[in-house]
N, C-alpha and C. Protein backbone atom coordinates (compact mmCIF):
# COMPACT_ATOMS: atom_id res chain seq x y z
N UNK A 1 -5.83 0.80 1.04
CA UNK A 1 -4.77 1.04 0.08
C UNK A 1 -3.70 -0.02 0.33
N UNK A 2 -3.52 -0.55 -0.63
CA UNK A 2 -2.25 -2.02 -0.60
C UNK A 2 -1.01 -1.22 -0.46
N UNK A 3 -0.07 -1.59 0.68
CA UNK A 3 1.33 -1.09 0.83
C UNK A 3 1.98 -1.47 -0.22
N UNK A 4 2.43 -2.39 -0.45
CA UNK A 4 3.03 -2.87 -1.87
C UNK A 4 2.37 -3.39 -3.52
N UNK A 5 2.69 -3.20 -4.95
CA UNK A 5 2.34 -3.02 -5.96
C UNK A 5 3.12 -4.48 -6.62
N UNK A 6 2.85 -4.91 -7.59
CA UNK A 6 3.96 -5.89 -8.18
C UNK A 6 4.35 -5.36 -9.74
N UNK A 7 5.53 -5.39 -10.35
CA UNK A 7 6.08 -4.81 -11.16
C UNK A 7 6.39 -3.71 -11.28
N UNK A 8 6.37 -4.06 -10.09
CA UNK A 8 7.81 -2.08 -9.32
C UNK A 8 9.33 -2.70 -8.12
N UNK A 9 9.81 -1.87 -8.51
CA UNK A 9 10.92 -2.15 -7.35
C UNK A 9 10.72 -0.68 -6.48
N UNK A 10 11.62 -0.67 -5.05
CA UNK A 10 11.09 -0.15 -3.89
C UNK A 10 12.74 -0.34 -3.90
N UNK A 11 12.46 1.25 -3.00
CA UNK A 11 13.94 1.72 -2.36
C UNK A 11 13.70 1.78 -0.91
N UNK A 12 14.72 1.66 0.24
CA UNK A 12 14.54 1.64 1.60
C UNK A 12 13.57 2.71 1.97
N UNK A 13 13.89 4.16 1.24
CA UNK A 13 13.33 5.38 1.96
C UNK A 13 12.19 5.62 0.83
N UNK A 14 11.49 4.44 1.32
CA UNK A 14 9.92 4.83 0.37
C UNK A 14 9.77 5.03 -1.24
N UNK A 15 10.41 4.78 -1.89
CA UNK A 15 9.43 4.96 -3.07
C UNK A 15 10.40 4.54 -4.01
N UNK A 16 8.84 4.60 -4.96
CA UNK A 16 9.14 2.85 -6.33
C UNK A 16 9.73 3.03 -7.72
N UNK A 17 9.90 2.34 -8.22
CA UNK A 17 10.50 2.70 -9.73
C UNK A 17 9.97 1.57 -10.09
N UNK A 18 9.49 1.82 -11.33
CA UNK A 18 8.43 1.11 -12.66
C UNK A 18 9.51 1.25 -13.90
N UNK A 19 9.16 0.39 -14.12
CA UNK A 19 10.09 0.61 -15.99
C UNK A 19 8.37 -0.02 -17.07
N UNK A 20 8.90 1.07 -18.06
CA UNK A 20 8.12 1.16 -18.70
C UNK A 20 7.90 0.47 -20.42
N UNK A 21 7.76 -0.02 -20.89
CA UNK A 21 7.93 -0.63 -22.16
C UNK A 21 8.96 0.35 -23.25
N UNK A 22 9.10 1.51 -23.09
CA UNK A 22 10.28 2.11 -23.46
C UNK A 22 12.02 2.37 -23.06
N UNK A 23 11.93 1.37 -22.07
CA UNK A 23 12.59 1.45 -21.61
C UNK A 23 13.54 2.71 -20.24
N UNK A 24 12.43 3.73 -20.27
CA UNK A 24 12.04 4.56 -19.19
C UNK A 24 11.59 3.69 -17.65
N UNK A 25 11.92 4.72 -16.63
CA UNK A 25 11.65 4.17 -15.22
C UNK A 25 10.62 5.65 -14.79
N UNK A 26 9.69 5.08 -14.49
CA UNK A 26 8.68 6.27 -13.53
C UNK A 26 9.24 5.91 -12.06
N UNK A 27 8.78 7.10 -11.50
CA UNK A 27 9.14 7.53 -9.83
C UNK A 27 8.20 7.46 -9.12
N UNK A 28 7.37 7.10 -8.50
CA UNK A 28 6.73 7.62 -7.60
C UNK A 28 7.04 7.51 -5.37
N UNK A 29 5.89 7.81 -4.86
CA UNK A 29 6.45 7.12 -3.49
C UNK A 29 4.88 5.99 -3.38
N UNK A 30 5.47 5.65 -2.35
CA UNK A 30 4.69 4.13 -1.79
C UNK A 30 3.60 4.81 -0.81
N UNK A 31 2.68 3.91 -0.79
CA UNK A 31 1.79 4.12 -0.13
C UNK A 31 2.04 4.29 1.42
N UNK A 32 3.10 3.24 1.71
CA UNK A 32 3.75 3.37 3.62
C UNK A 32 4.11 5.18 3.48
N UNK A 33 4.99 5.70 2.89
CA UNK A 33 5.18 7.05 2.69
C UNK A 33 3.89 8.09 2.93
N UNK A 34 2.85 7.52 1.87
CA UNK A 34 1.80 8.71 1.88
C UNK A 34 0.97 8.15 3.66
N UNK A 35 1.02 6.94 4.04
CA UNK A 35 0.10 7.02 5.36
C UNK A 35 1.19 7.49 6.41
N UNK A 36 2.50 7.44 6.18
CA UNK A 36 3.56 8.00 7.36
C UNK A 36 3.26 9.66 7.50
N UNK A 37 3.02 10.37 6.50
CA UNK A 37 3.23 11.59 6.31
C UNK A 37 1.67 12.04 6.98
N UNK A 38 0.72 11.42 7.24
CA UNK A 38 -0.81 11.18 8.05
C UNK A 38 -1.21 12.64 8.06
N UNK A 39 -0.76 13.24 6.95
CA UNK A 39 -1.94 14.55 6.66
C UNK A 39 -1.95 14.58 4.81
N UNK A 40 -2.76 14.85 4.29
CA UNK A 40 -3.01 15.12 2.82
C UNK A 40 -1.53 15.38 2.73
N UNK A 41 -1.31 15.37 1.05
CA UNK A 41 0.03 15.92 0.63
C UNK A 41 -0.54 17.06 -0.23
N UNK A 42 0.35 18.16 0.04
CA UNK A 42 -0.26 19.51 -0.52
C UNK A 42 0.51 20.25 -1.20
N UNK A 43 2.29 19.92 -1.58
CA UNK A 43 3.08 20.26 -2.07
C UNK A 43 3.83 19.71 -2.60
N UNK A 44 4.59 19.57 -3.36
CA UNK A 44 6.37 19.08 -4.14
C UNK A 44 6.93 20.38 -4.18
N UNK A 45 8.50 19.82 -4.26
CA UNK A 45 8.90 20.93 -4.49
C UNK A 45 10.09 19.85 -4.60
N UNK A 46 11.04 20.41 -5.82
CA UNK A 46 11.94 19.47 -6.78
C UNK A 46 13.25 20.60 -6.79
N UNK A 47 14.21 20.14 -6.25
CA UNK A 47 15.31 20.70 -6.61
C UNK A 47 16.49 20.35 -7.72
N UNK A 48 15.36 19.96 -8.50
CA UNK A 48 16.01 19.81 -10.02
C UNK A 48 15.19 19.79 -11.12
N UNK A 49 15.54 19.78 -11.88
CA UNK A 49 15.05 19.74 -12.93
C UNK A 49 14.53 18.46 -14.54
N UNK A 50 13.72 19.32 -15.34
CA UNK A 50 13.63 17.92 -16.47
C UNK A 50 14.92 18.44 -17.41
N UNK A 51 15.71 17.32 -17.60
CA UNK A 51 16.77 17.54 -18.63
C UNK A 51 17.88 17.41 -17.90
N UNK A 52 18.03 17.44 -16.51
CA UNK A 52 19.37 17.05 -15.54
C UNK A 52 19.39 15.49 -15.09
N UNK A 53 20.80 15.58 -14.84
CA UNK A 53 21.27 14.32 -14.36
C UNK A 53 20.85 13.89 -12.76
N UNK A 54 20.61 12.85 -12.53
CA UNK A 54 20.12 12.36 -11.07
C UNK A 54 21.03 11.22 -10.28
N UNK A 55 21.52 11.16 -9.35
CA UNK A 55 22.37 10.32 -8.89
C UNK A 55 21.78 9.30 -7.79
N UNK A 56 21.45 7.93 -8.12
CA UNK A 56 20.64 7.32 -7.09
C UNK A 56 20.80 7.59 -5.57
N UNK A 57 20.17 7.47 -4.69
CA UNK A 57 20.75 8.19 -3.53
C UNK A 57 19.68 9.64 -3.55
N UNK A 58 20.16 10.38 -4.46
CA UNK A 58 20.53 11.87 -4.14
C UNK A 58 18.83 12.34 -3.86
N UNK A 59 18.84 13.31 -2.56
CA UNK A 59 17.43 13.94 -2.63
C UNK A 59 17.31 15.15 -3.67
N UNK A 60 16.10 14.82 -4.12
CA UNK A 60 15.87 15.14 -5.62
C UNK A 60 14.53 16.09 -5.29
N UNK A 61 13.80 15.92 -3.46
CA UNK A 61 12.98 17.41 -3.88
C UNK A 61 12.20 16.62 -2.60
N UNK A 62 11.35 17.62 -2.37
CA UNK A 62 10.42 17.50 -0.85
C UNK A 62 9.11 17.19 -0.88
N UNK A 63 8.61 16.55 -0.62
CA UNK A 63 7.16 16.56 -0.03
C UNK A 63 6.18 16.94 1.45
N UNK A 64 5.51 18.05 0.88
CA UNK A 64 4.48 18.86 2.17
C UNK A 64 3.68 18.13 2.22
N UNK A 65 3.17 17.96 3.60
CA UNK A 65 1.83 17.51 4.15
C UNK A 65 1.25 18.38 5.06
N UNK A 66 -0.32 18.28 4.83
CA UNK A 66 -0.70 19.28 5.70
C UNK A 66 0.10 20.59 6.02
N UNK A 67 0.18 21.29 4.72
CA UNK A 67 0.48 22.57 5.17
C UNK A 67 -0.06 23.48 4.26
N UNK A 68 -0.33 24.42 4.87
CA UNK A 68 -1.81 25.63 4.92
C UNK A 68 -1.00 26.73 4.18
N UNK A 69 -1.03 27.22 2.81
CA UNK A 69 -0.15 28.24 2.53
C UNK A 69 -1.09 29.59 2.70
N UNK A 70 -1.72 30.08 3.83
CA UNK A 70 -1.97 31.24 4.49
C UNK A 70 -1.01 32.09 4.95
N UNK A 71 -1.33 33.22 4.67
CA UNK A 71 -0.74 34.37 5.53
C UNK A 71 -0.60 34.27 6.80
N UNK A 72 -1.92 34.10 7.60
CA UNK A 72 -2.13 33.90 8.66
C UNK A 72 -1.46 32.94 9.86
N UNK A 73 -0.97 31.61 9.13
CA UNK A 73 -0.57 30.47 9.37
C UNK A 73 0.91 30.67 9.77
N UNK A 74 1.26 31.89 9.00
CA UNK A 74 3.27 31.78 8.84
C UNK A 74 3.58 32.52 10.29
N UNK A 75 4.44 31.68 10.71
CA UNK A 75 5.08 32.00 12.15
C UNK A 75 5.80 33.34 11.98
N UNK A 76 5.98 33.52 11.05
CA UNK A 76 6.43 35.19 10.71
C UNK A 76 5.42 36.70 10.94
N UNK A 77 3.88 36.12 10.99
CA UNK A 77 2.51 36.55 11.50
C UNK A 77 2.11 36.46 12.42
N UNK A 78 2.93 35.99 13.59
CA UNK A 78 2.26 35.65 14.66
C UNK A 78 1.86 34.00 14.66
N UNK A 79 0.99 33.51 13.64
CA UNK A 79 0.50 32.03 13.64
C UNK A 79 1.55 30.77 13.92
N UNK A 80 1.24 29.80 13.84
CA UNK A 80 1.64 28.67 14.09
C UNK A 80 1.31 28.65 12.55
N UNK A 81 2.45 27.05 11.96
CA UNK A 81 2.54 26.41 10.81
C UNK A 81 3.17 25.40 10.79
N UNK A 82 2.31 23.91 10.80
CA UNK A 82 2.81 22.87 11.10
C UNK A 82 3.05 21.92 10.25
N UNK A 83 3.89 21.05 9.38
CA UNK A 83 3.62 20.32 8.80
C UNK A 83 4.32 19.06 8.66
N UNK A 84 4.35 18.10 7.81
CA UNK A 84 5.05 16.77 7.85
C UNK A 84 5.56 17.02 6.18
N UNK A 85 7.03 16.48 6.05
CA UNK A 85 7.76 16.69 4.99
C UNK A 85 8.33 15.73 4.97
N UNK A 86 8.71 15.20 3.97
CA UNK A 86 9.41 13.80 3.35
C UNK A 86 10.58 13.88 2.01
N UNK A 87 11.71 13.73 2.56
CA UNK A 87 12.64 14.02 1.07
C UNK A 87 12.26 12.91 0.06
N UNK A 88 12.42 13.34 -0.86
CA UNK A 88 11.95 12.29 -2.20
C UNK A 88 13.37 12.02 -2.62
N UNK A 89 14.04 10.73 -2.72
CA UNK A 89 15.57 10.31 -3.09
C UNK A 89 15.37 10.10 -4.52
N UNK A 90 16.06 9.80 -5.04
CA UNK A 90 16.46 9.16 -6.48
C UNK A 90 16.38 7.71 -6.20
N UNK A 91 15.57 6.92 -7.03
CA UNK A 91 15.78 5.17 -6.74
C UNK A 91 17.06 4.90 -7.72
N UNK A 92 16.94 5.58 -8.93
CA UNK A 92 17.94 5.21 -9.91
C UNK A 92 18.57 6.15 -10.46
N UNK A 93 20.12 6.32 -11.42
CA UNK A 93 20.18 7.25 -11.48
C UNK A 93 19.96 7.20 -13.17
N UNK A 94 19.60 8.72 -13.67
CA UNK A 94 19.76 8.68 -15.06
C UNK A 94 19.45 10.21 -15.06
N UNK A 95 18.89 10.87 -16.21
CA UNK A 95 18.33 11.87 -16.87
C UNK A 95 16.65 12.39 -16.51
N UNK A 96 16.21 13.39 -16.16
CA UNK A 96 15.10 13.31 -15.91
C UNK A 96 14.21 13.84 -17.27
N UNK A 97 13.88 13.00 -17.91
CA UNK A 97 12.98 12.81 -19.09
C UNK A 97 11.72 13.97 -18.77
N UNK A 98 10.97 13.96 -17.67
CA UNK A 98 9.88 14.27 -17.60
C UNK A 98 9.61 14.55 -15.99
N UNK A 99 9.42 16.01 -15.71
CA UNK A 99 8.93 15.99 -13.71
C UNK A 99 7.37 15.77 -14.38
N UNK A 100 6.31 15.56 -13.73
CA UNK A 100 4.96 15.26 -14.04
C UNK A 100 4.28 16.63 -13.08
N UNK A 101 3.81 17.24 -14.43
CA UNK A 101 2.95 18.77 -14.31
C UNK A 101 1.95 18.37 -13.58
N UNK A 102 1.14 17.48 -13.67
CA UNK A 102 -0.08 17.05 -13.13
C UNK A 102 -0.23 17.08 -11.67
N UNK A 103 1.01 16.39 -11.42
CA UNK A 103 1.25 16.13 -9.72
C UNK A 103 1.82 17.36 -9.03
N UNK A 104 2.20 18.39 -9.75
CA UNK A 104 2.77 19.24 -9.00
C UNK A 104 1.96 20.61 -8.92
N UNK A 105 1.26 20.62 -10.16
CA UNK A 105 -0.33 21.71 -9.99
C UNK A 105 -1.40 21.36 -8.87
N UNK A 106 -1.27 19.53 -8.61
CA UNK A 106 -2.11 19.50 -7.83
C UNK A 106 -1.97 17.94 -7.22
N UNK A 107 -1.15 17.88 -6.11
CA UNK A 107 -0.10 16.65 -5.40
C UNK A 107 -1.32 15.74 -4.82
N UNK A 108 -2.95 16.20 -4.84
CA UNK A 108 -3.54 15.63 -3.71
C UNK A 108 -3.86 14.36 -4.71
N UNK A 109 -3.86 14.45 -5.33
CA UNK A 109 -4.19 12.59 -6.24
C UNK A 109 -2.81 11.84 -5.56
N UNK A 110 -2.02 11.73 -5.35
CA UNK A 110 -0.63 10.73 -4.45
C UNK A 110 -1.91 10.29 -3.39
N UNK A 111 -2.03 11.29 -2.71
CA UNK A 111 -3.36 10.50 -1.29
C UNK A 111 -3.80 9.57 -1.87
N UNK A 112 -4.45 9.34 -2.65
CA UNK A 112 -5.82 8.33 -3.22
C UNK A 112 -4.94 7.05 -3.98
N UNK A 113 -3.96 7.48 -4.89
CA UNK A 113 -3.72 6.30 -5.31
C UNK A 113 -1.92 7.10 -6.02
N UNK A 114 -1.31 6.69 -4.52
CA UNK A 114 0.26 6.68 -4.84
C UNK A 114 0.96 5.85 -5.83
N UNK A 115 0.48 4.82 -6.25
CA UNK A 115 1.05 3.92 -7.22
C UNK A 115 0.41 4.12 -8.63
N UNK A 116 -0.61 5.01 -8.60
CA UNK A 116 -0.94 5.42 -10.21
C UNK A 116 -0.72 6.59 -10.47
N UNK A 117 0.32 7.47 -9.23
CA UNK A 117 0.74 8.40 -9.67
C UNK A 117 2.02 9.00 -9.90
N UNK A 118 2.97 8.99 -11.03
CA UNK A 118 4.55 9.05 -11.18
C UNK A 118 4.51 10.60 -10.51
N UNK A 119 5.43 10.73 -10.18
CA UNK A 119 6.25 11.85 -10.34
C UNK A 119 7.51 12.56 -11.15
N UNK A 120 8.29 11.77 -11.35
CA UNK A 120 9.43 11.95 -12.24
C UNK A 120 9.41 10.69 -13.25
N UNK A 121 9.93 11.22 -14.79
CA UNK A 121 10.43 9.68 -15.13
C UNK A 121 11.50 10.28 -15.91
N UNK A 122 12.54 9.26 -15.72
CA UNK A 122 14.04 9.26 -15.98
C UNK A 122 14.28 8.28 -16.86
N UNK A 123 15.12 8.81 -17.91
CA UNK A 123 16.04 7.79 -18.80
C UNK A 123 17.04 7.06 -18.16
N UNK A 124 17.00 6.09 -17.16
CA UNK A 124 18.31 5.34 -16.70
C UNK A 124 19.26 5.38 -17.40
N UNK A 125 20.98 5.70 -16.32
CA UNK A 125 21.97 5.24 -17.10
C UNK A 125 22.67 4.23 -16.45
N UNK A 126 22.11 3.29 -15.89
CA UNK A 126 22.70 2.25 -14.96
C UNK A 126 21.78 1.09 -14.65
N UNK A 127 20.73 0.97 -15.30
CA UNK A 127 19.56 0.10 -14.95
C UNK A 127 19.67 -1.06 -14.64
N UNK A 128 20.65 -1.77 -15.60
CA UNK A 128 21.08 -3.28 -14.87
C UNK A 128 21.44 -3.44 -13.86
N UNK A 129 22.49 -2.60 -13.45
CA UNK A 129 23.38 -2.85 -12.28
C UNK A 129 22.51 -1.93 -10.88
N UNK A 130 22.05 -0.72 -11.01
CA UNK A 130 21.31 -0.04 -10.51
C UNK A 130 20.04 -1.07 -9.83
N UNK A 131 19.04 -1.46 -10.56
CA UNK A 131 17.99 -2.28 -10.43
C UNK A 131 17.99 -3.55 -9.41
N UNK A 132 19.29 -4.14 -9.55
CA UNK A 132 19.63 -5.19 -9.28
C UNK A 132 19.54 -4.75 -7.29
N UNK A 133 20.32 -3.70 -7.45
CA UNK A 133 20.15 -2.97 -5.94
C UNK A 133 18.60 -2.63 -5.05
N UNK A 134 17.47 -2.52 -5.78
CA UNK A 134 16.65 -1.69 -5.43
C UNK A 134 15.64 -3.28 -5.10
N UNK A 135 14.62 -3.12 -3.49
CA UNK A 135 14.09 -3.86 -3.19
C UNK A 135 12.89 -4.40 -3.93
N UNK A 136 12.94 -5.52 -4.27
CA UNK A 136 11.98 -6.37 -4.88
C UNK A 136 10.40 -5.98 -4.29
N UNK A 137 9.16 -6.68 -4.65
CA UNK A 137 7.89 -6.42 -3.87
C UNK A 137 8.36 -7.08 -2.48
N UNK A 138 8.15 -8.85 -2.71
CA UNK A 138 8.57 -9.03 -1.42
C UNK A 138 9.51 -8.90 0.05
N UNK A 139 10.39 -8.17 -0.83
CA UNK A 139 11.37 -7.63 0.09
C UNK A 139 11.17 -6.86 0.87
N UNK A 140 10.46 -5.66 -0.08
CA UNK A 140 9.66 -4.55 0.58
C UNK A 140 8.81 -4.75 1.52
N UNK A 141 7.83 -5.57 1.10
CA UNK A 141 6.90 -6.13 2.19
C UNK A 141 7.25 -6.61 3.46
N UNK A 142 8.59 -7.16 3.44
CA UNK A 142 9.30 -8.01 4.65
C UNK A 142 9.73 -6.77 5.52
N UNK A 143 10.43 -5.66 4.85
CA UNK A 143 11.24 -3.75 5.48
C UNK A 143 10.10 -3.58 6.30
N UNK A 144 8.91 -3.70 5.62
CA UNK A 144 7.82 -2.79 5.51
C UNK A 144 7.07 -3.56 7.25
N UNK A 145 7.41 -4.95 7.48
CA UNK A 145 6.73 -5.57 8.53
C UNK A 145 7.67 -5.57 9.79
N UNK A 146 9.02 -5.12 9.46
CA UNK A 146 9.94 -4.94 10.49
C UNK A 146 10.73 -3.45 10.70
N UNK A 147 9.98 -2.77 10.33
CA UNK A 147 10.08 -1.40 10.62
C UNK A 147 10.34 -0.91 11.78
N UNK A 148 11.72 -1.00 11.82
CA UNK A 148 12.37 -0.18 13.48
C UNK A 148 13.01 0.67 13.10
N UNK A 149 13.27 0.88 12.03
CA UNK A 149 14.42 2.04 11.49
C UNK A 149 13.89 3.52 11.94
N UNK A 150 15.05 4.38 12.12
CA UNK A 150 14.27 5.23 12.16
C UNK A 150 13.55 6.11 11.01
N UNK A 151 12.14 6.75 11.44
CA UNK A 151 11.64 7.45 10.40
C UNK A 151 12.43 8.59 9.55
N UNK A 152 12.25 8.40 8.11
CA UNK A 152 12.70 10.00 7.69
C UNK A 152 11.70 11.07 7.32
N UNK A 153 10.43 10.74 7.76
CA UNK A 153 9.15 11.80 8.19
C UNK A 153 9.92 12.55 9.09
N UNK A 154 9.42 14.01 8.82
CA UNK A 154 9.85 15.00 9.78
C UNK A 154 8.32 15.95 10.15
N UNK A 155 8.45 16.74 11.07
CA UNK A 155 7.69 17.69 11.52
C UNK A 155 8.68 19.21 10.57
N UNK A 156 7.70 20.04 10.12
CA UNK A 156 8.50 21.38 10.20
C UNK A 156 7.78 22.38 10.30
């Protein structure tokens, strides 16, 4: 799987924005994201909505990995329940046109091919000036080879 795509821009904390011949931006995350998170992705979960405003920056909803929605599993049962979670930010800000039903009935297509799969797409209200901010391919590629930062993968 290629870490970086061309005719996307890339935000520090993983993931890309596409603009679309309508002048729409799709969301998705990057492939460094889906191999950081090193278990399947098995959930979203969006703390907003289609038809609200988004503020670049702002975490806009979570991503599960490897996690088992059993009874059995919940530390409230006795079990152990382990997983890897990733906040999903806003690359840009605007309107959210569209969350994508597809990905959220069933998140495991991001594994296979993170860059053919949006998650949100937003009507920008700042795209010039916004865009201008957000890392190029090669740029990304350069973050992406000097990676000391710390991770925002978590355990939970």
């Amino acid at each position: 799987m290629s870490n970086v795509r061309y005719k996307r821009y890339y935000t520090p904390r993983y993931m890309w924005a596409e603009l679309t011949a309508d002048g729409k931006v799709r969301i998705g995350m990057t492939a460094h994201a889906v191999t950081r998170l090193s278990q399947p992705i098995a959930l979203l979960e969006f703390s907003t909505a289609e038809g609200r405003g988004i503020v670049k920056g702002e975490d806009i909803g979570i991503v599960y990995a490897g996690y088992k929605a059993r009874r059995g599993d919940s530390p409230l049962y006795g079990g152990t329940l382990e997983s890897r979670a990733f906040d999903l930010s806003a690359p840009l800000s605007g309107v959210i046109e569209a969350i994508n039903a597809d990905m959220m009935n069933d998140p495991s297509a991001i594994n296979d091919d993170p860059y053919g799969c949006w998650i949100l797409r937003i009507n920008p209200s700042d795209l010039e000036d916004e865009l201008s901010q957000l890392l190029s391919p090669e740029a990304y590629e350069t973050r992406l080879r000097e990676a000391t930062r710390p991770s925002p993968f978590r355990t939970v």
